[in-house]
PDB file of N, CA and C in Angstrom:
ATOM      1  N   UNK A   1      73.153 -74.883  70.978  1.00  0.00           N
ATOM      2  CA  UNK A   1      74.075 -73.803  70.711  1.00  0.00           C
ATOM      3  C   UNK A   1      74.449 -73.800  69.232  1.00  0.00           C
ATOM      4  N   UNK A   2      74.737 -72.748  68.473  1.00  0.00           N
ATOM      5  CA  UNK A   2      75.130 -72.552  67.070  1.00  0.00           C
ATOM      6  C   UNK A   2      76.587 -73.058  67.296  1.00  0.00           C
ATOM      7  N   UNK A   3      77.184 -73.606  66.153  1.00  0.00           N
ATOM      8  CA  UNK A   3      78.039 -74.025  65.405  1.00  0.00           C
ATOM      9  C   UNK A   3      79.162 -72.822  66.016  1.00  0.00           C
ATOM     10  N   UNK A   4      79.185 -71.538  65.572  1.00  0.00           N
ATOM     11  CA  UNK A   4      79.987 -70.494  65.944  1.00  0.00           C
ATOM     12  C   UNK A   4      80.342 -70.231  67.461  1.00  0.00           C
ATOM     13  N   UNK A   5      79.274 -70.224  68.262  1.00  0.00           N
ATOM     14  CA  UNK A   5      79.299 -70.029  69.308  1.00  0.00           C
ATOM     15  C   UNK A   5      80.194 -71.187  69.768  1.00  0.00           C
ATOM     16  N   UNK A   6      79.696 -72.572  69.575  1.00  0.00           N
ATOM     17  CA  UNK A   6      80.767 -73.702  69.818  1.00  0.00           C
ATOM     18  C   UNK A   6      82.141 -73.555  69.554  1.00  0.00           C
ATOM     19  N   UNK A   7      82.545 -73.271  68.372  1.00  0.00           N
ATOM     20  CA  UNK A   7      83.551 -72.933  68.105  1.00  0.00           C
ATOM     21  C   UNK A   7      84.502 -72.248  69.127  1.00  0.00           C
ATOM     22  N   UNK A   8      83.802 -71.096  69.173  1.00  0.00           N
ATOM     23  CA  UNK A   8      84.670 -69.953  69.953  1.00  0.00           C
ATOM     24  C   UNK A   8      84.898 -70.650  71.491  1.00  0.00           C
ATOM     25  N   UNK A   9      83.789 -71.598  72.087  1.00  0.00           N
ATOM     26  CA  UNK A   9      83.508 -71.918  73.250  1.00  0.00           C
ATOM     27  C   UNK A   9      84.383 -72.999  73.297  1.00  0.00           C
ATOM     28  N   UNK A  10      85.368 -73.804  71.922  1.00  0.00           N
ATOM     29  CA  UNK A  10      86.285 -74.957  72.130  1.00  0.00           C
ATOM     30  C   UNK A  10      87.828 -74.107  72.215  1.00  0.00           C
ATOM     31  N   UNK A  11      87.674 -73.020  71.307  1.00  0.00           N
ATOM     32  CA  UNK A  11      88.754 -72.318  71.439  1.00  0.00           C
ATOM     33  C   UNK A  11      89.141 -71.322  72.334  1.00  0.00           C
ATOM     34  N   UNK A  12      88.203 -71.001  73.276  1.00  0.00           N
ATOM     35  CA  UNK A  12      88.652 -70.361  74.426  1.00  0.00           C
ATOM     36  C   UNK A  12      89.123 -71.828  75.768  1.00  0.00           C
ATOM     37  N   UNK A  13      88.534 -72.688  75.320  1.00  0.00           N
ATOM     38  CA  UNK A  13      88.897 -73.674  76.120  1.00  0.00           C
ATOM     39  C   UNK A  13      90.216 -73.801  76.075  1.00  0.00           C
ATOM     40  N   UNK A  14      90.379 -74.188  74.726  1.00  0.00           N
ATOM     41  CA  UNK A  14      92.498 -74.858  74.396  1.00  0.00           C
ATOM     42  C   UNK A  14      93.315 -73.695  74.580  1.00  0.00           C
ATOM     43  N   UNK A  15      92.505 -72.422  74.818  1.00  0.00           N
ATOM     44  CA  UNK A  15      93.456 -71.220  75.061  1.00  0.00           C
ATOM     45  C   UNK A  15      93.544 -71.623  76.996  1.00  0.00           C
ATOM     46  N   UNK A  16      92.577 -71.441  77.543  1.00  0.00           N
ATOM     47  CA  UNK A  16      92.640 -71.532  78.935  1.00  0.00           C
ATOM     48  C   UNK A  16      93.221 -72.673  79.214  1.00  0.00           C
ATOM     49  N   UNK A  17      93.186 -73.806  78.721  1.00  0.00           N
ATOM     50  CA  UNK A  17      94.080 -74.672  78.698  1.00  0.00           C
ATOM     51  C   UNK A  17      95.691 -74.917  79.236  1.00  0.00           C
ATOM     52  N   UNK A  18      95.462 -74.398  77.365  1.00  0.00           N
ATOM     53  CA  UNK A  18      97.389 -74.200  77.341  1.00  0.00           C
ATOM     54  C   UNK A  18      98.050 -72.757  78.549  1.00  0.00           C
ATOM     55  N   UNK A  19      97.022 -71.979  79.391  1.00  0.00           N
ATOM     56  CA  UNK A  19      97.765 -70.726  80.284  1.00  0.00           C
ATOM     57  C   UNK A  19      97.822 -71.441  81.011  1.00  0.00           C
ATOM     58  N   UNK A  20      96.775 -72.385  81.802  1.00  0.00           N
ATOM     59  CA  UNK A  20      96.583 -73.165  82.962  1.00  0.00           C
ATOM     60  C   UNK A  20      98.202 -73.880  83.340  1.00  0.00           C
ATOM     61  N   UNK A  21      98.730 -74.420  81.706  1.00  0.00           N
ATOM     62  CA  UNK A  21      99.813 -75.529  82.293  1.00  0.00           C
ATOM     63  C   UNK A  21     101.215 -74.651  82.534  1.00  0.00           C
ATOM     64  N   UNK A  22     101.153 -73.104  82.529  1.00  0.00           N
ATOM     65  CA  UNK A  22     101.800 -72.207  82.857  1.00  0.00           C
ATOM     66  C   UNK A  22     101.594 -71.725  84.231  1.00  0.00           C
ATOM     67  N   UNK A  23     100.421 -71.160  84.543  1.00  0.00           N
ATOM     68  CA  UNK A  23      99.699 -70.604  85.470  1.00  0.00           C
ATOM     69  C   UNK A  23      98.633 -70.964  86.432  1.00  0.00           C
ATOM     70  N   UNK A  24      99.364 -71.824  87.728  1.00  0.00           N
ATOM     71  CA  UNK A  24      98.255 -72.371  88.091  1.00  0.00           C
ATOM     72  C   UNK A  24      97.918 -71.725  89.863  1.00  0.00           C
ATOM     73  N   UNK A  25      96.504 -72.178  89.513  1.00  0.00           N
ATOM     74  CA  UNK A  25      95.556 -71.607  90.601  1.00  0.00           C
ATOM     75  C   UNK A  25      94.926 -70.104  90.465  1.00  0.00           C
ATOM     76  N   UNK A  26      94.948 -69.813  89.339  1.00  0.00           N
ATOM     77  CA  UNK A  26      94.405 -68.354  88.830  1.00  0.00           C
ATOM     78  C   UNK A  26      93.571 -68.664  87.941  1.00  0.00           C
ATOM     79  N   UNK A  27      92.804 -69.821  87.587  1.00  0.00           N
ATOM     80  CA  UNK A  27      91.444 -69.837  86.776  1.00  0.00           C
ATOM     81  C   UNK A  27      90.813 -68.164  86.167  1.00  0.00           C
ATOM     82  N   UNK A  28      90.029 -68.017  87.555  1.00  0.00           N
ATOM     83  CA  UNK A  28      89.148 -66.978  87.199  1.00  0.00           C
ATOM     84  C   UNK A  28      89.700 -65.931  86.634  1.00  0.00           C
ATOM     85  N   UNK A  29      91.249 -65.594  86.742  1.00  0.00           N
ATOM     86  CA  UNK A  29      91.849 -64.858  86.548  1.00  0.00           C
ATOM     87  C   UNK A  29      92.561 -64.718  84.701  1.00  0.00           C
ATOM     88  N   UNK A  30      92.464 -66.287  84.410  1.00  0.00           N
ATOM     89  CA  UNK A  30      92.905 -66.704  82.827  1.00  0.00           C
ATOM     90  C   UNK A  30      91.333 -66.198  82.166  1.00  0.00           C
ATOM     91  N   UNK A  31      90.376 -66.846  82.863  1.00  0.00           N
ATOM     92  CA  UNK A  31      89.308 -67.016  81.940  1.00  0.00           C
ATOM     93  C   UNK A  31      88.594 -65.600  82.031  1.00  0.00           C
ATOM     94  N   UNK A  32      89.217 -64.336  82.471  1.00  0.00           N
ATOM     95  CA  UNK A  32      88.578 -63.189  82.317  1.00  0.00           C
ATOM     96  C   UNK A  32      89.310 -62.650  81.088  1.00  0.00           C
ATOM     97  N   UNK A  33      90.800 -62.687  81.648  1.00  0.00           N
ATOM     98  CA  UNK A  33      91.781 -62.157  80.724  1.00  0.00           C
ATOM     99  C   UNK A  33      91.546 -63.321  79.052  1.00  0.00           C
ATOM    100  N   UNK A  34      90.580 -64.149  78.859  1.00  0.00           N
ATOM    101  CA  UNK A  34      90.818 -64.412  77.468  1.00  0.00           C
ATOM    102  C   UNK A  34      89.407 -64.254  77.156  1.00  0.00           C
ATOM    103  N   UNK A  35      88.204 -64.051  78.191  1.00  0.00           N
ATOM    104  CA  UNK A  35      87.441 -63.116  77.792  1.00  0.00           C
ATOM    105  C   UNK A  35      87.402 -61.743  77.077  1.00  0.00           C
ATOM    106  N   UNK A  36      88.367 -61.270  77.519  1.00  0.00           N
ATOM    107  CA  UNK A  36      88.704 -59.791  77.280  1.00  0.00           C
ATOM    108  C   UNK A  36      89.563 -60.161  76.068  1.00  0.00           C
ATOM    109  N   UNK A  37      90.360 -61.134  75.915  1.00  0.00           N
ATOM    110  CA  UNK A  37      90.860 -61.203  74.478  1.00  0.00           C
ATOM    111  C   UNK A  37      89.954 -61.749  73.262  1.00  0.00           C
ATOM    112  N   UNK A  38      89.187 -61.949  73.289  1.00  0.00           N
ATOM    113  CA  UNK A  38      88.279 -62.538  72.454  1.00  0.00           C
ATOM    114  C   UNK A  38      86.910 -61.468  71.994  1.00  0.00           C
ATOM    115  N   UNK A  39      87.265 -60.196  72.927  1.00  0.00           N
ATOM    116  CA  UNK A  39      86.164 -59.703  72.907  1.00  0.00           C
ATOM    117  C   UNK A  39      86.957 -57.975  72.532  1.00  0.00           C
ATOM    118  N   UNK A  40      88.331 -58.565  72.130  1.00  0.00           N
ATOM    119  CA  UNK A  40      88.951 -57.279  71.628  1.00  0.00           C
ATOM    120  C   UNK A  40      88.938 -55.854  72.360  1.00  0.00           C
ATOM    121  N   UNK A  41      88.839 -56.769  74.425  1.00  0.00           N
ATOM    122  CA  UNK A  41      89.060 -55.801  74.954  1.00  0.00           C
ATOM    123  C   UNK A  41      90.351 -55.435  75.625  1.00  0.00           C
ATOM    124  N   UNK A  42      90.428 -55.054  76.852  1.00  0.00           N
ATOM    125  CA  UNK A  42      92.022 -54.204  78.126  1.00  0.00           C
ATOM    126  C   UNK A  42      91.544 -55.217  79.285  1.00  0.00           C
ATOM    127  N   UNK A  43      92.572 -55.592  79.947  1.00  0.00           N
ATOM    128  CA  UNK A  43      92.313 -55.992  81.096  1.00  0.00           C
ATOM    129  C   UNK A  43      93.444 -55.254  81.902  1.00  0.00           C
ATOM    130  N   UNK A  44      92.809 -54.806  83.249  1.00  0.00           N
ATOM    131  CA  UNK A  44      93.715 -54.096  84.211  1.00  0.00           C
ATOM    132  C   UNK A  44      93.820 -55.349  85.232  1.00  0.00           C
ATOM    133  N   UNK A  45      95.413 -55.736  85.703  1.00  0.00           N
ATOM    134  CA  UNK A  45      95.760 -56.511  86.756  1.00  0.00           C
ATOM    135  C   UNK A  45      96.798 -55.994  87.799  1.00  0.00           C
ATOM    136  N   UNK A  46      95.818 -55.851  89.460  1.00  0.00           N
ATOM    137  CA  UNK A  46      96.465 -55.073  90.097  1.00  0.00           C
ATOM    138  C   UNK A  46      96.567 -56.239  91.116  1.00  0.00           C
ATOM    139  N   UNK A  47      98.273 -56.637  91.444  1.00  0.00           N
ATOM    140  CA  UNK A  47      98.260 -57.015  92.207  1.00  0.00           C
ATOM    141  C   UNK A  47      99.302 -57.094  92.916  1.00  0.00           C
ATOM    142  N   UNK A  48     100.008 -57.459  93.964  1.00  0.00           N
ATOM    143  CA  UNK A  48     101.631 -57.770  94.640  1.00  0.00           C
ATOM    144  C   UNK A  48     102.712 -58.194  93.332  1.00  0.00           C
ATOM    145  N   UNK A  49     103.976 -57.772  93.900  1.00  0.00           N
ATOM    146  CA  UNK A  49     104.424 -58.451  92.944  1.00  0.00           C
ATOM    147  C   UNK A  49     104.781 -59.808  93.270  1.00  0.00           C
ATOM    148  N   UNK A  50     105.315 -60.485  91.785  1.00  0.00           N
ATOM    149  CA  UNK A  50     105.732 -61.914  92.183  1.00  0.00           C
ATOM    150  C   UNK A  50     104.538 -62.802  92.367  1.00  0.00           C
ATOM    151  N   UNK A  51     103.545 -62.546  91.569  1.00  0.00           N
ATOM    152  CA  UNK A  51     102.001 -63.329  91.338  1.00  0.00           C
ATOM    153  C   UNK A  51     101.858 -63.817  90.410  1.00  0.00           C
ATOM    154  N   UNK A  52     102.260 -63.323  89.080  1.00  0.00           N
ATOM    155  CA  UNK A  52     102.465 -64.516  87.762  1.00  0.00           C
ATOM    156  C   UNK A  52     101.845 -63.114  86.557  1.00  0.00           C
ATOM    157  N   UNK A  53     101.713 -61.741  86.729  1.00  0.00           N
ATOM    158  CA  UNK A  53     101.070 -61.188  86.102  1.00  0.00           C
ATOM    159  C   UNK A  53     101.955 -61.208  84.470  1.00  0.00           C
ATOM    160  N   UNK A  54     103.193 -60.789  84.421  1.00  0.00           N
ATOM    161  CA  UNK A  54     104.039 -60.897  83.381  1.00  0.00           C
ATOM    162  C   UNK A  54     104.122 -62.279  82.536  1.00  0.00           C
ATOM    163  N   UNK A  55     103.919 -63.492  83.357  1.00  0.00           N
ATOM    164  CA  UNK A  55     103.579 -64.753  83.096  1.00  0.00           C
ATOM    165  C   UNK A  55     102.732 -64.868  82.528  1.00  0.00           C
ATOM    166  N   UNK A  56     101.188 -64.181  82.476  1.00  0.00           N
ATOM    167  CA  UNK A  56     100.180 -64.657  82.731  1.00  0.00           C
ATOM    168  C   UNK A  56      99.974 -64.483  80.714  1.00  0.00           C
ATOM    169  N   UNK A  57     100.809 -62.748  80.641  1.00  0.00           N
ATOM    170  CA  UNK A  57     100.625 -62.181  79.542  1.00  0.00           C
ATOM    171  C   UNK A  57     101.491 -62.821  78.670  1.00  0.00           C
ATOM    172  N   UNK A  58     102.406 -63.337  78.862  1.00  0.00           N
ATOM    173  CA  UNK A  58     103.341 -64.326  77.627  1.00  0.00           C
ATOM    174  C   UNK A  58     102.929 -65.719  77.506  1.00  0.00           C
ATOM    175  N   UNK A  59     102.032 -66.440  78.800  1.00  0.00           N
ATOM    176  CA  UNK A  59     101.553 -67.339  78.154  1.00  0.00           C
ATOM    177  C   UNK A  59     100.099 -67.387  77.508  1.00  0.00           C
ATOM    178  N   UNK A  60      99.262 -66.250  77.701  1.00  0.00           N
ATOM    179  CA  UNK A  60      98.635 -65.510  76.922  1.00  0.00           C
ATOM    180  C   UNK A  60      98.614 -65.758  75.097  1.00  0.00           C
ATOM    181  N   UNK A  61      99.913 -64.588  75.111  1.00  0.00           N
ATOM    182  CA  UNK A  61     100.420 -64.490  73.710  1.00  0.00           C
ATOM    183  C   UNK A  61     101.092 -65.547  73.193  1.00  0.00           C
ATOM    184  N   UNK A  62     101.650 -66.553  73.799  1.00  0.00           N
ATOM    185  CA  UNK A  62     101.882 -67.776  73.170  1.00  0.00           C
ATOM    186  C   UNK A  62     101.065 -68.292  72.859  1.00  0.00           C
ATOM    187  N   UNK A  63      99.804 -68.548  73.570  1.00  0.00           N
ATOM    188  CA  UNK A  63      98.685 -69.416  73.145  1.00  0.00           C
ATOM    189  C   UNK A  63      98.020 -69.277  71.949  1.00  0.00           C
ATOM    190  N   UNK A  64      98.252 -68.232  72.112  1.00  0.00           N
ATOM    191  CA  UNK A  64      97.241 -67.549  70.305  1.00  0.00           C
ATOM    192  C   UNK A  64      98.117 -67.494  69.458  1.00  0.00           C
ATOM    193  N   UNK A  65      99.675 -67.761  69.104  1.00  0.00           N
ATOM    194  CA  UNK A  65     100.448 -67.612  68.602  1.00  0.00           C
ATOM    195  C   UNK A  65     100.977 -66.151  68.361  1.00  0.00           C
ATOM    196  N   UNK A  66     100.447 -65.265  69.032  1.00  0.00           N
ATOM    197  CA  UNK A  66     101.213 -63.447  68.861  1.00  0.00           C
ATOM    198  C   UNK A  66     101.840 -63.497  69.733  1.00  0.00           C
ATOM    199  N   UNK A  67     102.269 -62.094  69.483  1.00  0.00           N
ATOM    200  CA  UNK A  67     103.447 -61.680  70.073  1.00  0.00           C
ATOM    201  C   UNK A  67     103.011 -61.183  71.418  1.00  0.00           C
ATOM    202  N   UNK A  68     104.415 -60.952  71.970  1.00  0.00           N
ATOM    203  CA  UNK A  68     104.663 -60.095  73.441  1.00  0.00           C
ATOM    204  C   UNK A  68     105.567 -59.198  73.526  1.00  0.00           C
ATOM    205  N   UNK A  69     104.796 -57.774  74.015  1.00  0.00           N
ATOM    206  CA  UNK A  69     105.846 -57.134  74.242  1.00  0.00           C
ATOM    207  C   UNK A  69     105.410 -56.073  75.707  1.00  0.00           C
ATOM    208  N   UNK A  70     106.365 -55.518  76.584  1.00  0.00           N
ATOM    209  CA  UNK A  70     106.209 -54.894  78.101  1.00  0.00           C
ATOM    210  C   UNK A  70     106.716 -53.368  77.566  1.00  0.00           C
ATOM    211  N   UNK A  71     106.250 -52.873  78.024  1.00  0.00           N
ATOM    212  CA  UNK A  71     106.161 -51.381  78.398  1.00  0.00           C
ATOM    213  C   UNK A  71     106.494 -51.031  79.368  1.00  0.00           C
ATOM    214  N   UNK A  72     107.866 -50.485  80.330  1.00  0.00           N
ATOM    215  CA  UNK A  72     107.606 -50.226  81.758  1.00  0.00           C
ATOM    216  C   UNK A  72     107.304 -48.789  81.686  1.00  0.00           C
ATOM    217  N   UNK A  73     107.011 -48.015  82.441  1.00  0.00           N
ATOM    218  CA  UNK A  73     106.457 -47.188  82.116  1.00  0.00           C
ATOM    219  C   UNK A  73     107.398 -46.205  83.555  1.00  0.00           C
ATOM    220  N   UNK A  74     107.652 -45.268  83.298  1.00  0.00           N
ATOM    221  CA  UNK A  74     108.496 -44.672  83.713  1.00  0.00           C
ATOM    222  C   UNK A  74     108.178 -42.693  83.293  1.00  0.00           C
ATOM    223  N   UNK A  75     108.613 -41.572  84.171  1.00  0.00           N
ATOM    224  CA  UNK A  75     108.367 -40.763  84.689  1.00  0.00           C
ATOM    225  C   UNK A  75     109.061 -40.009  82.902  1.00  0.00           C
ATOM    226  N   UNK A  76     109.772 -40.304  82.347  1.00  0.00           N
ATOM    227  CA  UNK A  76     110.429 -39.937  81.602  1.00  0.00           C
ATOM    228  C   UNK A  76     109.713 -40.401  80.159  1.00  0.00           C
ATOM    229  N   UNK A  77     109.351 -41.243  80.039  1.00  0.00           N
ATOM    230  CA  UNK A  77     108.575 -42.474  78.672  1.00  0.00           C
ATOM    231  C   UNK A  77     108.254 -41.192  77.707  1.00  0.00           C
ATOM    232  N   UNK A  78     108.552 -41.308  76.780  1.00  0.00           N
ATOM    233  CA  UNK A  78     108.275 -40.600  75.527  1.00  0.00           C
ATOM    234  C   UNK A  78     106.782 -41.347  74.993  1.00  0.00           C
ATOM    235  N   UNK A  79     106.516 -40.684  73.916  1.00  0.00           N
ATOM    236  CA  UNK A  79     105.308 -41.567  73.306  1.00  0.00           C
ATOM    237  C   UNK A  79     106.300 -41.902  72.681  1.00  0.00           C
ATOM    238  N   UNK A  80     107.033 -41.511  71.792  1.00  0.00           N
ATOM    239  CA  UNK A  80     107.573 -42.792  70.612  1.00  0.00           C
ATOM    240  C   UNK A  80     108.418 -43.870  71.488  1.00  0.00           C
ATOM    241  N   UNK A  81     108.567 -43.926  72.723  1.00  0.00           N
ATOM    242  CA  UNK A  81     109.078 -44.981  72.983  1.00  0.00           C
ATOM    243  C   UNK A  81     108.175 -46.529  72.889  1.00  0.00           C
ATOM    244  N   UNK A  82     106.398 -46.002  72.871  1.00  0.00           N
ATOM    245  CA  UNK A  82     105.312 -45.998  72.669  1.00  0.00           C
ATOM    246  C   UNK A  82     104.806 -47.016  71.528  1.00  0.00           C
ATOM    247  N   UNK A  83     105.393 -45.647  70.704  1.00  0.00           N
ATOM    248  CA  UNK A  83     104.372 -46.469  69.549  1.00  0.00           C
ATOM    249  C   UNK A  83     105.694 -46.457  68.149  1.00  0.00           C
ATOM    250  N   UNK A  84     107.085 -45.815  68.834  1.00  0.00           N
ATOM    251  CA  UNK A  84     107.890 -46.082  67.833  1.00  0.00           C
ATOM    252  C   UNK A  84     108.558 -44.965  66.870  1.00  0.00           C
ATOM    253  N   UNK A  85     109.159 -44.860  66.026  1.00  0.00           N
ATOM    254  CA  UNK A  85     109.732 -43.857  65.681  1.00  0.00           C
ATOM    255  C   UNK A  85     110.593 -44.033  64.094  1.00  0.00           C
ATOM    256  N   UNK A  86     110.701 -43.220  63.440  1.00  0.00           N
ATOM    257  CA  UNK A  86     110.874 -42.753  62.165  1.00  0.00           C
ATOM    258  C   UNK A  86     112.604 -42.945  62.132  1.00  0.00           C
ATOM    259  N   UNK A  87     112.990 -43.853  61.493  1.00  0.00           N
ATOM    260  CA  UNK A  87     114.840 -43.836  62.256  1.00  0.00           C
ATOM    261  C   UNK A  87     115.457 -43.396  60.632  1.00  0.00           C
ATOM    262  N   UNK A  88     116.075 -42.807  59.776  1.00  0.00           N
ATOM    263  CA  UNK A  88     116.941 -42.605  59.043  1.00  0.00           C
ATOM    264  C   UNK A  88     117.998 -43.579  58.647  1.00  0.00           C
ATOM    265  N   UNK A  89     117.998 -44.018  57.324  1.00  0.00           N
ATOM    266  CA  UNK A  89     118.374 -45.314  56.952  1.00  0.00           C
ATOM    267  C   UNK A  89     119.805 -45.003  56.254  1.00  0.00           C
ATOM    268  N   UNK A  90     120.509 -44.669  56.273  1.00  0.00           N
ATOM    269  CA  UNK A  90     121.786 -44.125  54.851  1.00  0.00           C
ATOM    270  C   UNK A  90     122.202 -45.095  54.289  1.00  0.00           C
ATOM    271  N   UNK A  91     122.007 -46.310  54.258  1.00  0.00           N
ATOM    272  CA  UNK A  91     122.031 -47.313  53.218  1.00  0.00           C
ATOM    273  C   UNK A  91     121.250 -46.747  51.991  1.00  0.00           C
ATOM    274  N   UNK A  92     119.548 -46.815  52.348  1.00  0.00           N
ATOM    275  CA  UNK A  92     118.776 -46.210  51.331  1.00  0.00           C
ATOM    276  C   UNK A  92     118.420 -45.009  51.353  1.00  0.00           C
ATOM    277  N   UNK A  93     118.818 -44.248  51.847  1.00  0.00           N
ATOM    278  CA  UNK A  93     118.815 -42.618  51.918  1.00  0.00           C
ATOM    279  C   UNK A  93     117.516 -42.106  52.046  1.00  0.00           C
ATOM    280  N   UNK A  94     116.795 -43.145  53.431  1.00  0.00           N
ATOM    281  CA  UNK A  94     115.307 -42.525  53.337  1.00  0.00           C
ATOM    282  C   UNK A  94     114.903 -43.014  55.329  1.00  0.00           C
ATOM    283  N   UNK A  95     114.131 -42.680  55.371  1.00  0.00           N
ATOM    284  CA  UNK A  95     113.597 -42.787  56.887  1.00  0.00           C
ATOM    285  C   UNK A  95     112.754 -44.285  56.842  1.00  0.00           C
ATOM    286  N   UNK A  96     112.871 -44.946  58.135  1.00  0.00           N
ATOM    287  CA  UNK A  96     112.370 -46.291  57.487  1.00  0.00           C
ATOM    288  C   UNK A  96     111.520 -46.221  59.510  1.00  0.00           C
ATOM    289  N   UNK A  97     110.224 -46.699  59.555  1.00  0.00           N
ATOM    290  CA  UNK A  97     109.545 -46.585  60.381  1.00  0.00           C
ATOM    291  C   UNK A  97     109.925 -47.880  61.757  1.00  0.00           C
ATOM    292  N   UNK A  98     110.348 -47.724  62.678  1.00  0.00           N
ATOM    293  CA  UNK A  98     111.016 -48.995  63.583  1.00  0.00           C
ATOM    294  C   UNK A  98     109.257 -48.730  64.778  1.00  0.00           C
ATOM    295  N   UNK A  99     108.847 -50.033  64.936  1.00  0.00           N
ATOM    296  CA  UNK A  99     107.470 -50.154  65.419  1.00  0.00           C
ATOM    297  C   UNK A  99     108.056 -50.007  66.883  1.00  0.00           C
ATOM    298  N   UNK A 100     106.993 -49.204  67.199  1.00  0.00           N
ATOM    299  CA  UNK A 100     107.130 -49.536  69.443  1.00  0.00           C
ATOM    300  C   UNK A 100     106.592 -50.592  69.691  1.00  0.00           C
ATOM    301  N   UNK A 101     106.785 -51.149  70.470  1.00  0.00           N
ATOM    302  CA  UNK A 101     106.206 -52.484  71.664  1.00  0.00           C
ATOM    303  C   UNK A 101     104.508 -52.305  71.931  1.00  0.00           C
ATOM    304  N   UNK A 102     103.679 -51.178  71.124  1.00  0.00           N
ATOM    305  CA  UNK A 102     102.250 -51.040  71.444  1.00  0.00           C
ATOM    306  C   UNK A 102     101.681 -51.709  70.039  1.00  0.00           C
ATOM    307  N   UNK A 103     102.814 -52.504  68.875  1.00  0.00           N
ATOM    308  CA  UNK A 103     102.424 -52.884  67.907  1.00  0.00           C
ATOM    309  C   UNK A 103     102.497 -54.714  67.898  1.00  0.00           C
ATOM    310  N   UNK A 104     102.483 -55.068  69.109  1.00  0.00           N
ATOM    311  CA  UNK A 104     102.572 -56.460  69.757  1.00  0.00           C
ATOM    312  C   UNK A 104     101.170 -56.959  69.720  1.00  0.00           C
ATOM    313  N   UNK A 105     100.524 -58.194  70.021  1.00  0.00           N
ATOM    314  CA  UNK A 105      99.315 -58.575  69.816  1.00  0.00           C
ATOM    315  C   UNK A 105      98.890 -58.246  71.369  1.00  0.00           C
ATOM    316  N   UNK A 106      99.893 -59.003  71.920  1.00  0.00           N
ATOM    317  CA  UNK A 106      99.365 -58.862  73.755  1.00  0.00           C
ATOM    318  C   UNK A 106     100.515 -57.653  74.266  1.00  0.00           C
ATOM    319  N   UNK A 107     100.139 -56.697  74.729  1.00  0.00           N
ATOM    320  CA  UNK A 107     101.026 -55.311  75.475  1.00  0.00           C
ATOM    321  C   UNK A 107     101.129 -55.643  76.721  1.00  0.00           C
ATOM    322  N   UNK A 108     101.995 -55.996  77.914  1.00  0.00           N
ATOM    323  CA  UNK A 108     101.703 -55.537  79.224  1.00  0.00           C
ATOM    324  C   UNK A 108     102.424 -54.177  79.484  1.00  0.00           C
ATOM    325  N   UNK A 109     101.683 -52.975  80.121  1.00  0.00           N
ATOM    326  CA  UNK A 109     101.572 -51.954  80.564  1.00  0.00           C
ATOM    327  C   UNK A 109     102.077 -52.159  81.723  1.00  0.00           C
ATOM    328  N   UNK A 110     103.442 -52.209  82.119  1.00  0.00           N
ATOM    329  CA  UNK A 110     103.879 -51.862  83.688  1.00  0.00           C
ATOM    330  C   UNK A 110     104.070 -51.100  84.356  1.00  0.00           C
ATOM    331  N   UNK A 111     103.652 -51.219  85.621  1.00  0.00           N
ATOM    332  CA  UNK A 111     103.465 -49.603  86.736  1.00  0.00           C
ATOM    333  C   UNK A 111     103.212 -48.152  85.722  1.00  0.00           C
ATOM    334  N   UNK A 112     102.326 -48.514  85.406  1.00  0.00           N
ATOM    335  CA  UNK A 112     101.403 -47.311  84.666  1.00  0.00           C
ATOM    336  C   UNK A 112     100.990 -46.115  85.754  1.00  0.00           C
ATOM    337  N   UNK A 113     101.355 -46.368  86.904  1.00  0.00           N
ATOM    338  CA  UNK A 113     100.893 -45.131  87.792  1.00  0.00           C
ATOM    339  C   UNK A 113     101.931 -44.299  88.064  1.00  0.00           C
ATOM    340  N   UNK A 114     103.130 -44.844  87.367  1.00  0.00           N
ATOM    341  CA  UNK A 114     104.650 -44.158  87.116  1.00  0.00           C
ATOM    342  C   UNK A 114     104.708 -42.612  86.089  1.00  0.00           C
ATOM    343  N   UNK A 115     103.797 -43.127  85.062  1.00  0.00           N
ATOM    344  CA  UNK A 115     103.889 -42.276  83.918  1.00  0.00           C
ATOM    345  C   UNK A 115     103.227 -40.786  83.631  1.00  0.00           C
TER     346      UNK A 115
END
């Protein structure tokens, strides 16, 4: 195996690792979701509640050292609740940009079938 490939193959390890001592008995379930992070993709997790899914995503984003942030998603949700909004500063007499929760490293998307 190349040097790189190793690499990535020790560091998806200490990532699955460190979720494991959070999240246990969901293997297949860590090692897809840091597939999909490594590969700069979405993972959809549909399941009961009270399974570890919110868990799964903060010990996730701890592992890699980013952030976390939840979205519930609701009938009403604006996009800028989204992606954030332009707020007016009168200290400095100018509009100063406040980020939404879609500017987090790891997003969980909750009850998205709400929105």
């Amino acid at each position: 195996m190349s040097p790189e490939i190793e690499e990535v193959r020790e560091v998806a390890g200490r990532i699955i690792e460190n979720v494991e001592r959070v999240i246990v008995g969901k293997r297949e379930v860590i090692e897809k979701a840091v597939v999909a992070l490594l590969c700069g993709g979405h993972v959809l997790i549909e399941d009961v509640p009270g399974v570890g899914k919110t868990m799964l995503a903060r010990a996730l984003a701890k592992s890699i050292g980013g952030t976390f942030r939840r979205i519930q998603f609701t009938p009403d949700l604006m996009p800028s609740d989204v992606t954030g909004s332009s707020v007016y500063n009168q200290r400095e007499g100018d509009f100063v940009f406040r980020e939404g929760p879609i500017f987090a490293n790891v997003v969980l998307a909750d009850e998205i079938n709400r929105a």
